[in-house]
C-alpha atoms as a PDB file:
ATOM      1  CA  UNK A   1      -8.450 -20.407   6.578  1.00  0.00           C
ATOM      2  CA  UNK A   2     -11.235 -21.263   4.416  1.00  0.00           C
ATOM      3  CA  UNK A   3     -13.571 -18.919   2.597  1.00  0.00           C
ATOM      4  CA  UNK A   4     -16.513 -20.914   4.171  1.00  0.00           C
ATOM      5  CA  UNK A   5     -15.659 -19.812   7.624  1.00  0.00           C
ATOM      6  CA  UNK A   6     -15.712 -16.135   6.788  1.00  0.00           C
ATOM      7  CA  UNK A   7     -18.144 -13.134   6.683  1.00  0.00           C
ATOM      8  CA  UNK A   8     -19.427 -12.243   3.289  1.00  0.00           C
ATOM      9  CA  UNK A   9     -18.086  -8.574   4.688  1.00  0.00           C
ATOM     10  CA  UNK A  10     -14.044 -10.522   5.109  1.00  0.00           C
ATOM     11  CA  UNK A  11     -14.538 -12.119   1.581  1.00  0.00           C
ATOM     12  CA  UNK A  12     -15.419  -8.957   0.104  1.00  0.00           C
ATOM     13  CA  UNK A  13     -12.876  -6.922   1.986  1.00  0.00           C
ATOM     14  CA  UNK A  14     -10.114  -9.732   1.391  1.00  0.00           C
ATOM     15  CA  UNK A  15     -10.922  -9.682  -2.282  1.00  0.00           C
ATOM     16  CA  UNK A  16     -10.641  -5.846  -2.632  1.00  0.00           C
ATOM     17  CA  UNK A  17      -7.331  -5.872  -1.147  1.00  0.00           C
ATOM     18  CA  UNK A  18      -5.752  -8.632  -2.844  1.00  0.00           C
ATOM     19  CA  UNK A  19      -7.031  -6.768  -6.055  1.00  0.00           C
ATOM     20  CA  UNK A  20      -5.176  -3.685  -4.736  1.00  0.00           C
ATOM     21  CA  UNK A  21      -2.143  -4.876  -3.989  1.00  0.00           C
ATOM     22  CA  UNK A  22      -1.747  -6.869  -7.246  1.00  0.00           C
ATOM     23  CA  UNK A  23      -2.709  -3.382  -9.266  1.00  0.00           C
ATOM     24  CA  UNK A  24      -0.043  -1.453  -7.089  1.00  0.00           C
ATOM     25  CA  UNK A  25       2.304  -3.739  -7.419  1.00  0.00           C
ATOM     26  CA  UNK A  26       2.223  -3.864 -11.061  1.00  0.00           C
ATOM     27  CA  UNK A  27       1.854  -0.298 -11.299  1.00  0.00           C
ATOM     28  CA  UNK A  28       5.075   0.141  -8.791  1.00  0.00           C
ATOM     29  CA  UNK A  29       6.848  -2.094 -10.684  1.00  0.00           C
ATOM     30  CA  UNK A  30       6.392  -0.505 -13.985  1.00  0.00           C
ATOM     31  CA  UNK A  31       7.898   2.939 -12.766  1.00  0.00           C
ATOM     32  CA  UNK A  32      11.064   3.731 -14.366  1.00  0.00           C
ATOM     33  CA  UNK A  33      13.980   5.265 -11.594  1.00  0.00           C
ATOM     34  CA  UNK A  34      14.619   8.460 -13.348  1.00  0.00           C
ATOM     35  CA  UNK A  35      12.546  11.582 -13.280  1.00  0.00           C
ATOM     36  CA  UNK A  36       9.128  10.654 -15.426  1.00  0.00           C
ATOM     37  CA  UNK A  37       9.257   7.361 -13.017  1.00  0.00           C
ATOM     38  CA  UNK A  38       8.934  10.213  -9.826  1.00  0.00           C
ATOM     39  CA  UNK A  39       6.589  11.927 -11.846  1.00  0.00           C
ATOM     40  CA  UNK A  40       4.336   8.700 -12.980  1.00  0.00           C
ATOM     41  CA  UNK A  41       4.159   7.979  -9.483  1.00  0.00           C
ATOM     42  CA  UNK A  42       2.522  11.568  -8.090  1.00  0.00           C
ATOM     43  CA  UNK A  43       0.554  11.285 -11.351  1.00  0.00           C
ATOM     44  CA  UNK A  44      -0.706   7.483 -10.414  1.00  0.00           C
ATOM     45  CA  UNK A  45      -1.048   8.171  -7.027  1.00  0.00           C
ATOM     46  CA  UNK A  46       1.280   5.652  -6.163  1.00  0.00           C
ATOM     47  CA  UNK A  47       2.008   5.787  -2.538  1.00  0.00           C
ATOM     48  CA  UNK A  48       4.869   3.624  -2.488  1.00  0.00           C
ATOM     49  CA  UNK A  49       7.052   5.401  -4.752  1.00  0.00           C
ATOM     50  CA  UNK A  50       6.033   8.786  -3.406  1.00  0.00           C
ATOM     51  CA  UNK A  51       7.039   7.592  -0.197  1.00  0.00           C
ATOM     52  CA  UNK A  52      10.416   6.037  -0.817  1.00  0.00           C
ATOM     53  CA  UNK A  53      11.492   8.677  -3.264  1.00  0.00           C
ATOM     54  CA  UNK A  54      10.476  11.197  -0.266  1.00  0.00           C
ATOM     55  CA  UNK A  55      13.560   9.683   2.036  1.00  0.00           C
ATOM     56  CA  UNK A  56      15.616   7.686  -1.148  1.00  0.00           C
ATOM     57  CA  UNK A  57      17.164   8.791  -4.026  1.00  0.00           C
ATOM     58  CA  UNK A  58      18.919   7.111  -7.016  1.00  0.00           C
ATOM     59  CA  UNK A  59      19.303   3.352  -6.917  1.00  0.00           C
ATOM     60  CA  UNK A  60      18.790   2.864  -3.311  1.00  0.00           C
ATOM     61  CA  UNK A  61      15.193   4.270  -4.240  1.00  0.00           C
ATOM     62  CA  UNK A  62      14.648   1.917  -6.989  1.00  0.00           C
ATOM     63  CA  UNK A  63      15.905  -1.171  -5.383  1.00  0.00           C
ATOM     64  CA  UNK A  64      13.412  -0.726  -2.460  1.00  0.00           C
ATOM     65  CA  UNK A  65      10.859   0.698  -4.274  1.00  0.00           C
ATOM     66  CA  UNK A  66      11.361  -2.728  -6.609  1.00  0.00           C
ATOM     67  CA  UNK A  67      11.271  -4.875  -3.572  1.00  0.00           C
ATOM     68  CA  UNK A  68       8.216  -3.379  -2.391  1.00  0.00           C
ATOM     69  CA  UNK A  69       6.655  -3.828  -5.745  1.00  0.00           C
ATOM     70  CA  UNK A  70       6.771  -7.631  -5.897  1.00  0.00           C
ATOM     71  CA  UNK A  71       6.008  -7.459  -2.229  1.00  0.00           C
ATOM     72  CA  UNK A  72       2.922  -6.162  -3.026  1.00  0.00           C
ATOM     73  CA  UNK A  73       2.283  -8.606  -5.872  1.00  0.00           C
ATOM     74  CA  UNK A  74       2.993 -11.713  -4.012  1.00  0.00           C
ATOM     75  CA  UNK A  75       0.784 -11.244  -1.192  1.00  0.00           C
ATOM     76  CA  UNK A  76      -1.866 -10.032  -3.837  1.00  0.00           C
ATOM     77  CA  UNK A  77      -1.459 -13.553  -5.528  1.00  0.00           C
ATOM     78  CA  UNK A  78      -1.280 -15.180  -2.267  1.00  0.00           C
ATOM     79  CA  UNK A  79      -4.792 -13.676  -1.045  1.00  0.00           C
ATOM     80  CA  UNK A  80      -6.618 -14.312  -4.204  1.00  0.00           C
ATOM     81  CA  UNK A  81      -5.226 -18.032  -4.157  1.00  0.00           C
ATOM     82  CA  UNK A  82      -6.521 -18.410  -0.499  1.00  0.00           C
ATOM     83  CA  UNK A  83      -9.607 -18.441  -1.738  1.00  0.00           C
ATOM     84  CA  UNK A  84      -8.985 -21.860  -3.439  1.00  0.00           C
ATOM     85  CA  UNK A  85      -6.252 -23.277  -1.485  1.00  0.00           C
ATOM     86  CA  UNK A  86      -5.158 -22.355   2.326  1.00  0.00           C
ATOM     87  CA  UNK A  87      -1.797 -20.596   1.809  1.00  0.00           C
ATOM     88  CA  UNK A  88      -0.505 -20.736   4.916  1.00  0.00           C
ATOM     89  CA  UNK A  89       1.772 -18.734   6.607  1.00  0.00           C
ATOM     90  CA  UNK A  90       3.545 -17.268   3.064  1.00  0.00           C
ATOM     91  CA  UNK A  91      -0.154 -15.264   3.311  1.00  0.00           C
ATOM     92  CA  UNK A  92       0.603 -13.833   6.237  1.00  0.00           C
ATOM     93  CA  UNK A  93       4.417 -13.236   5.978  1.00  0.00           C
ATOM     94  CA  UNK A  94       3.883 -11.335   2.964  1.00  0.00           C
ATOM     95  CA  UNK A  95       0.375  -8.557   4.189  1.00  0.00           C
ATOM     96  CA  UNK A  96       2.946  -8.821   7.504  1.00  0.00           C
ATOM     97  CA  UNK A  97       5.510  -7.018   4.978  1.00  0.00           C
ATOM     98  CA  UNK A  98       2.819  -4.989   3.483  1.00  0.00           C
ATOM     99  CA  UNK A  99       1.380  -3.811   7.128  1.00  0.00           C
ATOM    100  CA  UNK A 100       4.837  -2.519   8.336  1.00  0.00           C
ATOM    101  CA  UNK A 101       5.229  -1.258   4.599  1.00  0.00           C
ATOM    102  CA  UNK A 102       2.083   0.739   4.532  1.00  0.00           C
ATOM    103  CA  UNK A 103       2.410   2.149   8.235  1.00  0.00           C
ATOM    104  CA  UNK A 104       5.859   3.768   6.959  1.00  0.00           C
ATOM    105  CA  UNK A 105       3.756   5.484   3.639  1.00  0.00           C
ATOM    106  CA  UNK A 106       1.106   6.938   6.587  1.00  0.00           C
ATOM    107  CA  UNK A 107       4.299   8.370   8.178  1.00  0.00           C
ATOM    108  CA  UNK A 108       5.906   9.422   5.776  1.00  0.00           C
ATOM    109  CA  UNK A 109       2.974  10.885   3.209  1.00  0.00           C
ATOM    110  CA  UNK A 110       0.123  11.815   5.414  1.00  0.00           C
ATOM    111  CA  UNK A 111       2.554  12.891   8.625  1.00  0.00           C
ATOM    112  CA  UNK A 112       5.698  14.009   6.788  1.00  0.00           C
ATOM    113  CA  UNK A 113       4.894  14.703   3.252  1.00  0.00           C
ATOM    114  CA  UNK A 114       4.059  17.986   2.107  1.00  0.00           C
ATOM    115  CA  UNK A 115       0.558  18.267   2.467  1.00  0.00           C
ATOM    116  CA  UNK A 116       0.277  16.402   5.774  1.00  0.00           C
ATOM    117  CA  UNK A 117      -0.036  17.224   9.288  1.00  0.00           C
ATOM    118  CA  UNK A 118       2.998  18.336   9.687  1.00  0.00           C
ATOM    119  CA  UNK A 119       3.618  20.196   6.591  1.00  0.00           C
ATOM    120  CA  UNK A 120       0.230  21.919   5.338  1.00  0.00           C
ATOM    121  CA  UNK A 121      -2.651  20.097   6.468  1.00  0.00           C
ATOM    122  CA  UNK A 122      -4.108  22.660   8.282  1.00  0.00           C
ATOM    123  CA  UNK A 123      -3.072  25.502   5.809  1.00  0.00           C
ATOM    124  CA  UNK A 124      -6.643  25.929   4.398  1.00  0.00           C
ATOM    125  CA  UNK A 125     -10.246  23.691   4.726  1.00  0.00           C
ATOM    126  CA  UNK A 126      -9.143  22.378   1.740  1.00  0.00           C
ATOM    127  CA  UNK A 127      -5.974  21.290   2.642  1.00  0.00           C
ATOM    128  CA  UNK A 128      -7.398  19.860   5.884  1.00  0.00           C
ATOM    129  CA  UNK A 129      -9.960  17.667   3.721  1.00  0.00           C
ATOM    130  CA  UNK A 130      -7.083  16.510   0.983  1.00  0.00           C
ATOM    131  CA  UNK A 131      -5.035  15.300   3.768  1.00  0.00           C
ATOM    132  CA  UNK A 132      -8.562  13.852   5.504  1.00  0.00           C
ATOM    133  CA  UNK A 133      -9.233  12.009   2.701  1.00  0.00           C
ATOM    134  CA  UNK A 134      -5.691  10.731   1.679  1.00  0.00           C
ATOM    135  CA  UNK A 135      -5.256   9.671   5.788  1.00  0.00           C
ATOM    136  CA  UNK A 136      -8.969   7.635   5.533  1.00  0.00           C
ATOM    137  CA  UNK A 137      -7.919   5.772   2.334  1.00  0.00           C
ATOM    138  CA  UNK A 138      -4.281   5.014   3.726  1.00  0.00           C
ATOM    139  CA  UNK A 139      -6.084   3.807   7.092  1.00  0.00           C
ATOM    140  CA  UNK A 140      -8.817   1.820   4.785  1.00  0.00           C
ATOM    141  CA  UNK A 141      -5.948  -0.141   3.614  1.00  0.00           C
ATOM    142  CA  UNK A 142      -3.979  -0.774   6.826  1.00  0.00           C
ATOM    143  CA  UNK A 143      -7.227  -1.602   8.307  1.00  0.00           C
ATOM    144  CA  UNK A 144      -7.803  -4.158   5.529  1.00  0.00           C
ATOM    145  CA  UNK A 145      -4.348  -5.477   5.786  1.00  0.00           C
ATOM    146  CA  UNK A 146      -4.869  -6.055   9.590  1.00  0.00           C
ATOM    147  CA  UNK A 147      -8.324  -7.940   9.073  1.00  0.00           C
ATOM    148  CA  UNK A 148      -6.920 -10.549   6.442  1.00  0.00           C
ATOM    149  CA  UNK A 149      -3.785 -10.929   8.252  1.00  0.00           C
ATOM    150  CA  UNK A 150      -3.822 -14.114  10.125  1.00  0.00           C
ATOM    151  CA  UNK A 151      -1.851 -13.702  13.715  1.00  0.00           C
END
């Protein structure tokens, strides 16, 4: 699709996302497997590897948290590049990826995880807004992914 025929609101919104996912998947794929890797990623806020490592360990962890990583890169590239060029259906394979990806972090971090509804979300009002605000930014992104993603 052409950046002509969209809203300035699905340029901006397609640019912001593409510009996430090619931070986070640098940033996953610079995480080391061991323990500081674990650590970098609750320190970054890396979803990803906070996820996997929550239902992973060892080198089953690292392999998908790896694969995710250049997931995430590719369909980065690919959605800064459709500005320029249409990129067809490798676009949409890849946020496809991403979309079943990131719905698996919501269940796992803001359902499962500790923190989330159901482990501790409704411990305290602060605990409730924490896992308010984590859920809003994870749905800001899904959301996102569902608008660029071409059916």
């Amino acid at each position: 699709m052409a950046v002509s025929k969209k809203t300035l609101g699905g340029i901006v919104l397609q640019l912001a996302l593409a510009l996430f996912l090619l931070v986070s998947g640098i940033l996953t794929l610079q995480l080391d497997g061991g323990f500081f890797g674990k650590l970098q990623a609750g320190v970054n806020g890396n979803e990803v590897a906070s996820a996997v490592h929550g239902f992973l360990k060892g080198d089953p962890a690292n392999i998908v948290i790896i694969a995710v990583g250049i997931c995430e890169l590719i369909a980065g590239i690919f959605l800064l590049a459709n500005f320029f060029v249409d990129t067809g259906k490798v676009t949409n394979t890849f946020v496809f990826i991403i979309i079943i990806m990131w719905i698996a972090v919501i269940a796992l971090i803001d359902v499962m995880g500790k923190g989330g509804l159901l482990h501790g979300a409704f411990n305290s009002a602060g605990a409730f807004l924490s896992f308010l605000k984590s859920l809003s930014a994870h749905l800001l992104v899904l959301g996102s992914l569902f608008t660029v993603w071409k059916r």
